[in-house]
PDB file of N, CA and C in Angstrom:
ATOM      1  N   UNK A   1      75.331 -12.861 -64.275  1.00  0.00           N
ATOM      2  CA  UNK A   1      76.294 -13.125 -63.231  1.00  0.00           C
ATOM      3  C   UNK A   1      75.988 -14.441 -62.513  1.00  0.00           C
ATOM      4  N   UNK A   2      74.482 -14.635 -62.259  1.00  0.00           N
ATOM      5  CA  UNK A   2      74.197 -15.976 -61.936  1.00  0.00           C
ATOM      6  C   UNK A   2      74.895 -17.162 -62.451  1.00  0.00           C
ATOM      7  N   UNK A   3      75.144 -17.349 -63.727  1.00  0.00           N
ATOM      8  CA  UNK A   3      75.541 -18.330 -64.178  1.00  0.00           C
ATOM      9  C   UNK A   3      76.957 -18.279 -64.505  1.00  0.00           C
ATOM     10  N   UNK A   4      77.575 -17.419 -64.675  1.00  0.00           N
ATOM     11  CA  UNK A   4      78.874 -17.143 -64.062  1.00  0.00           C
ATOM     12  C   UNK A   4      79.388 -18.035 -62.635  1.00  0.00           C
ATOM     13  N   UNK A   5      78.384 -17.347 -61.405  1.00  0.00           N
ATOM     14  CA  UNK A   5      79.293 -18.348 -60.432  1.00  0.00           C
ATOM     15  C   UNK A   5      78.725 -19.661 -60.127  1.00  0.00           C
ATOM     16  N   UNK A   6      77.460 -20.257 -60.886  1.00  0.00           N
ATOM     17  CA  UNK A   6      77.611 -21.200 -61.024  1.00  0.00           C
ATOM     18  C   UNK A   6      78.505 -21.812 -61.450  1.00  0.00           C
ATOM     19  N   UNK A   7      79.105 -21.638 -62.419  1.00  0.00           N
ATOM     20  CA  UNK A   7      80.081 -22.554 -63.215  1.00  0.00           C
ATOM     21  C   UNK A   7      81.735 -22.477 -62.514  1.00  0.00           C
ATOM     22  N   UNK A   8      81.728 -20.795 -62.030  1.00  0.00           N
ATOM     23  CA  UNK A   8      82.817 -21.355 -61.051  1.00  0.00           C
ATOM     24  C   UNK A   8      82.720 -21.965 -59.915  1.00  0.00           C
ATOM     25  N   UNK A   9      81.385 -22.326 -59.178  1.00  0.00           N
ATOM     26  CA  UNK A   9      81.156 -23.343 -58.390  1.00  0.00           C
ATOM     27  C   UNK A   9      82.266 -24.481 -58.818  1.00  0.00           C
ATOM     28  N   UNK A  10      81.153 -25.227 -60.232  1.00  0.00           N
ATOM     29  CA  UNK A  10      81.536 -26.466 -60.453  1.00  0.00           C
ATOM     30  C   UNK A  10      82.869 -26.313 -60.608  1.00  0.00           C
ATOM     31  N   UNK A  11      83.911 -25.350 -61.103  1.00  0.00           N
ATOM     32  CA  UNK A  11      85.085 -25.437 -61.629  1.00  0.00           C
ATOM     33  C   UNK A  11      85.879 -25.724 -60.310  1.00  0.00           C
ATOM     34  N   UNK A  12      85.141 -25.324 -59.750  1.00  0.00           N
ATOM     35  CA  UNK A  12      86.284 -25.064 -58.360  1.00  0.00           C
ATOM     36  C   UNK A  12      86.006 -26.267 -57.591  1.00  0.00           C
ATOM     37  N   UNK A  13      84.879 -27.217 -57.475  1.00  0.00           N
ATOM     38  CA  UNK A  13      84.444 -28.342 -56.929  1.00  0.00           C
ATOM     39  C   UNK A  13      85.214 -29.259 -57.572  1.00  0.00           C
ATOM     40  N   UNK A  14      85.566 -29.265 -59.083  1.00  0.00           N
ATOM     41  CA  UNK A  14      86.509 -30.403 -59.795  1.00  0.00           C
ATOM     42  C   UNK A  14      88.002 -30.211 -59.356  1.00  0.00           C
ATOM     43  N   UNK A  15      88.379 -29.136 -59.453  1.00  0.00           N
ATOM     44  CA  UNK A  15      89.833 -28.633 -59.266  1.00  0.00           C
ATOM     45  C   UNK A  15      89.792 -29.264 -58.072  1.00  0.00           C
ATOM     46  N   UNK A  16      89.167 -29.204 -56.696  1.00  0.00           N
ATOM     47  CA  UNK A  16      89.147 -29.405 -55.445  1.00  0.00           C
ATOM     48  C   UNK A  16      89.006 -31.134 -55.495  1.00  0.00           C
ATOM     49  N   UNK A  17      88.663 -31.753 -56.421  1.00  0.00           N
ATOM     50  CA  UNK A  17      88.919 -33.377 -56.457  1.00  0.00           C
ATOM     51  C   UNK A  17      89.698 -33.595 -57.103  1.00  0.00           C
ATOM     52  N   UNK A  18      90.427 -33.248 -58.077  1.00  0.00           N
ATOM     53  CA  UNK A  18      91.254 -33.599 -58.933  1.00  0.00           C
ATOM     54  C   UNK A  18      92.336 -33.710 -57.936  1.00  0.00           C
ATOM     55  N   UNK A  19      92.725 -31.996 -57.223  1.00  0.00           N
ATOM     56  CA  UNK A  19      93.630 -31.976 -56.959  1.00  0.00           C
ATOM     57  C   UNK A  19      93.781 -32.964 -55.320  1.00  0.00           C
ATOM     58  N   UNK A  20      93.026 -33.072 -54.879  1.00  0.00           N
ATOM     59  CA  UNK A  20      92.679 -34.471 -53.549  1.00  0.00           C
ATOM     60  C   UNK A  20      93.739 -35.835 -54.280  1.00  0.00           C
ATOM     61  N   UNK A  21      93.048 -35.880 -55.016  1.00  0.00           N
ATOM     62  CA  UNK A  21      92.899 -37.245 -55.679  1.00  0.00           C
ATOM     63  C   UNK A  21      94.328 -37.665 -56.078  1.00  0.00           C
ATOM     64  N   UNK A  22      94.729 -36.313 -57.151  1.00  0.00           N
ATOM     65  CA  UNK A  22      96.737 -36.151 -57.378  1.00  0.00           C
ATOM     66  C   UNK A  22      97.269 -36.321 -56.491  1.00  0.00           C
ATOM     67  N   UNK A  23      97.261 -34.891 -55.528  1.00  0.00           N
ATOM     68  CA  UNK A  23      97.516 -35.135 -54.405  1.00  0.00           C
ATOM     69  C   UNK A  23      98.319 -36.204 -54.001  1.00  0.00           C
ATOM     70  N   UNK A  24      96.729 -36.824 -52.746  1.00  0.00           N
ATOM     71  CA  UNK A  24      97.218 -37.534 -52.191  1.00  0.00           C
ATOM     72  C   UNK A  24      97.717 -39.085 -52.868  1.00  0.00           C
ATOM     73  N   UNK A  25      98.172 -39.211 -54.498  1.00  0.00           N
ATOM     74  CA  UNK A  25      98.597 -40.284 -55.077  1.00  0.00           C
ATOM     75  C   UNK A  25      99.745 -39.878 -55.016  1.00  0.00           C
ATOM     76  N   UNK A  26     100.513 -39.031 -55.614  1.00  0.00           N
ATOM     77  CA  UNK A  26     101.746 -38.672 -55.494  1.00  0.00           C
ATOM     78  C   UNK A  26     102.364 -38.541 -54.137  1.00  0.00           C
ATOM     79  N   UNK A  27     101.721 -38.196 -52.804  1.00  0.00           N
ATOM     80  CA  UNK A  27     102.155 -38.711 -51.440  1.00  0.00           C
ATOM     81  C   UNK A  27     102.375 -40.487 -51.454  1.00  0.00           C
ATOM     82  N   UNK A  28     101.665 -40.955 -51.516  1.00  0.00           N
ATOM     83  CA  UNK A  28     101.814 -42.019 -52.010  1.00  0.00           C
ATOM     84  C   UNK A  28     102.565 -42.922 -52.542  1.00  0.00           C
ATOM     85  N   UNK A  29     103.025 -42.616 -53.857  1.00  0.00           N
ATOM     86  CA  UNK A  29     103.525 -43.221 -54.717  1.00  0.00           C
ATOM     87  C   UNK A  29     105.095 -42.673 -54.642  1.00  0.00           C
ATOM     88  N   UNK A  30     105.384 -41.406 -54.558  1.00  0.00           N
ATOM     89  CA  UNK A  30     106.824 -40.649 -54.419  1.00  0.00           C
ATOM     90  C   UNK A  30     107.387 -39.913 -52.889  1.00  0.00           C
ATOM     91  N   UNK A  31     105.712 -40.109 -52.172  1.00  0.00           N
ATOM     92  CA  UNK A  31     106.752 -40.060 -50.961  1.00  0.00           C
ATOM     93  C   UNK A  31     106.760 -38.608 -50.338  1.00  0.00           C
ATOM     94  N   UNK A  32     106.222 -37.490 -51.221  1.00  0.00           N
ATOM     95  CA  UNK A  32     106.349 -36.225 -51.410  1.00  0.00           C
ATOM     96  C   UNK A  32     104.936 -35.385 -51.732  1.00  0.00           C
ATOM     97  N   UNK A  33     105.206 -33.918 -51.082  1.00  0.00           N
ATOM     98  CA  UNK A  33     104.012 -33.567 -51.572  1.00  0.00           C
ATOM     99  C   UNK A  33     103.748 -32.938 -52.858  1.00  0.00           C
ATOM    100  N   UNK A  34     103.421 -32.727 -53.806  1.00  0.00           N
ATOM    101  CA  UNK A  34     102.958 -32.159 -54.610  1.00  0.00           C
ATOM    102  C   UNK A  34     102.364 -30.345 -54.978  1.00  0.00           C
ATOM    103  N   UNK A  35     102.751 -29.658 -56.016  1.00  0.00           N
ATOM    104  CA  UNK A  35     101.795 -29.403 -56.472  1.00  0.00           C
ATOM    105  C   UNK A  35     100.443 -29.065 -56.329  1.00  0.00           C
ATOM    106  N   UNK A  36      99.290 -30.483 -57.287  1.00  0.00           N
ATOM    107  CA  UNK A  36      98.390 -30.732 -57.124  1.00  0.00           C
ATOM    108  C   UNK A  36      97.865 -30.476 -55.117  1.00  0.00           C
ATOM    109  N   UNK A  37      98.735 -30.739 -54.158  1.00  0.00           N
ATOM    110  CA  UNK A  37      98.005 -30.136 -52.848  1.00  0.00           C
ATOM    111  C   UNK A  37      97.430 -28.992 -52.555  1.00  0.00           C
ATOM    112  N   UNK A  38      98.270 -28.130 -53.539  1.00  0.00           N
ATOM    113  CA  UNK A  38      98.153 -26.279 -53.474  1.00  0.00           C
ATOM    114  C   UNK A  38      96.801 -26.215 -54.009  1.00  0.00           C
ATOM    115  N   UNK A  39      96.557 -27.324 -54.744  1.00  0.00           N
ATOM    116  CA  UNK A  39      95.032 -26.741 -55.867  1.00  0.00           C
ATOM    117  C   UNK A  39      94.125 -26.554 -54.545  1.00  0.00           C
ATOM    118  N   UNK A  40      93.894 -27.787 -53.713  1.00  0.00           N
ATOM    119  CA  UNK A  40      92.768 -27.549 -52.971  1.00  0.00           C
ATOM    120  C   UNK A  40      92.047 -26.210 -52.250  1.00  0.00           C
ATOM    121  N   UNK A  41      93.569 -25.217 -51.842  1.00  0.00           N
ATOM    122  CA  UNK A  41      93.166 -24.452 -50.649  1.00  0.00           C
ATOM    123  C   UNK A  41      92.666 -23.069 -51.820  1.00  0.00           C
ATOM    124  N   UNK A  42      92.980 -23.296 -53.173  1.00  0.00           N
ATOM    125  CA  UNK A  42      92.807 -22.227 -54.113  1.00  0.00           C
ATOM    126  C   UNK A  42      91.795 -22.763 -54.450  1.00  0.00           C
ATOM    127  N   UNK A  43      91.039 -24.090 -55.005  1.00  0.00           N
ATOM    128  CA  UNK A  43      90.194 -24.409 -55.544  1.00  0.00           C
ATOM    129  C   UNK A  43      88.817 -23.708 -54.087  1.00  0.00           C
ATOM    130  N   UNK A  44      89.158 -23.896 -52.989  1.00  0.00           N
ATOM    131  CA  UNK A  44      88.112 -23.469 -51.848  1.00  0.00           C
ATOM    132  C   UNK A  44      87.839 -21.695 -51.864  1.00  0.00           C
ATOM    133  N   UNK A  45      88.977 -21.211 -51.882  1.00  0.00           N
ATOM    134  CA  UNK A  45      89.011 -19.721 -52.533  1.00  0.00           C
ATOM    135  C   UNK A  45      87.706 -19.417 -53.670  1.00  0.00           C
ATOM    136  N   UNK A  46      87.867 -20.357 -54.491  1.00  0.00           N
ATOM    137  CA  UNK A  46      87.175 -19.980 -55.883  1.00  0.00           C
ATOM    138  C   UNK A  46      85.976 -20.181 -55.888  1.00  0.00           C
ATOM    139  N   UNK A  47      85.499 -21.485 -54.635  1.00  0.00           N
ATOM    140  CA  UNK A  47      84.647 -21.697 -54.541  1.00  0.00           C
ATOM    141  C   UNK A  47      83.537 -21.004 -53.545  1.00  0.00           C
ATOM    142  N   UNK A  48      84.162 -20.190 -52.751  1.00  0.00           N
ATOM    143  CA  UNK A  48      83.572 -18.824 -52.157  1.00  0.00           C
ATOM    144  C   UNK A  48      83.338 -17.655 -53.018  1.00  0.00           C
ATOM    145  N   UNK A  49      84.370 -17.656 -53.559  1.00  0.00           N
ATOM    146  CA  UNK A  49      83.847 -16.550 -55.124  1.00  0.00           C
ATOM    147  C   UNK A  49      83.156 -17.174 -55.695  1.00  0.00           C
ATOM    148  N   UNK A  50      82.540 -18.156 -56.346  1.00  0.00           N
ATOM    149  CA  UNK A  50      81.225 -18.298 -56.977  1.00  0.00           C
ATOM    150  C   UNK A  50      80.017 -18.470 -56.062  1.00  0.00           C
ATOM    151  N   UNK A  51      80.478 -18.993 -54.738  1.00  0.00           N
ATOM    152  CA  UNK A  51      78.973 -18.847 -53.975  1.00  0.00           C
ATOM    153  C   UNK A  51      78.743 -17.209 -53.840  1.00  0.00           C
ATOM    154  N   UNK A  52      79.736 -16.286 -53.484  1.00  0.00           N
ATOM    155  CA  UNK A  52      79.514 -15.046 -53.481  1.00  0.00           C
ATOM    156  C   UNK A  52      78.320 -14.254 -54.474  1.00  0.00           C
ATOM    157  N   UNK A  53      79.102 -14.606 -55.540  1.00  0.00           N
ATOM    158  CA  UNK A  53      78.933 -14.270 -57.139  1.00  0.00           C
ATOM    159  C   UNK A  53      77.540 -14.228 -57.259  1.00  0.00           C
ATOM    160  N   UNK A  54      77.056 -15.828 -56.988  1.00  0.00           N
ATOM    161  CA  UNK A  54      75.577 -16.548 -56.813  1.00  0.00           C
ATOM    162  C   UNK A  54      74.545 -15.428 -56.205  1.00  0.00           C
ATOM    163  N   UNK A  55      75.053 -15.927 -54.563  1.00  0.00           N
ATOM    164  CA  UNK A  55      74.202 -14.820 -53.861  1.00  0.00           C
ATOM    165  C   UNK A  55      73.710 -13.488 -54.452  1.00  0.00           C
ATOM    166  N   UNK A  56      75.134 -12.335 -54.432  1.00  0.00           N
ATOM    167  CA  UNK A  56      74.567 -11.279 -54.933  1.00  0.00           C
ATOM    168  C   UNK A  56      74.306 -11.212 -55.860  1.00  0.00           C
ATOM    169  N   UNK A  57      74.429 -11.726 -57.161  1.00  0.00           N
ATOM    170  CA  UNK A  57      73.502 -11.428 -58.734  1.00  0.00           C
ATOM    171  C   UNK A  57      72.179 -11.696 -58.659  1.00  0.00           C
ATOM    172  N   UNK A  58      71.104 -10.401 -59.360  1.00  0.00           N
ATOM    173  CA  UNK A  58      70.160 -10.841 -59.267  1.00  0.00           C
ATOM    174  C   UNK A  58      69.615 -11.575 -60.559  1.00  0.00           C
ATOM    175  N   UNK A  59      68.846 -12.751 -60.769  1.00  0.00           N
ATOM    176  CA  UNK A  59      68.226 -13.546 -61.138  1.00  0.00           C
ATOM    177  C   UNK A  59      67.652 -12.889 -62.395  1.00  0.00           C
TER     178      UNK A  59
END
């Protein structure tokens, strides 16, 4: 399980830049929000489920 929410750590740390990054280009560039904005507040979700995950599995 340890390494389980490690990896949804990282998954959820990329999703959480990617979707920044889209994001706020497409504000930008079209004026509008996106999509890609929604990732962030789900990518932070996911990323409490793998710190969770972390914590309680034992080693």
């Amino acid at each position: 399980m340890h390494k389980i929410g490690v990896a949804v750590n990282w998954i959820s740390i990329i999703a959480c830049v990617v979707g920044l990054v889209m994001g706020f280009r497409d504000l930008v560039v079209y004026g509008e929000n996106s999509i890609w904005l929604a990732m962030v507040p789900a990518s932070f979700l996911g990323l409490l489920t793998g710190v969770v995950i972390t914590l309680f599995s034992k080693r």
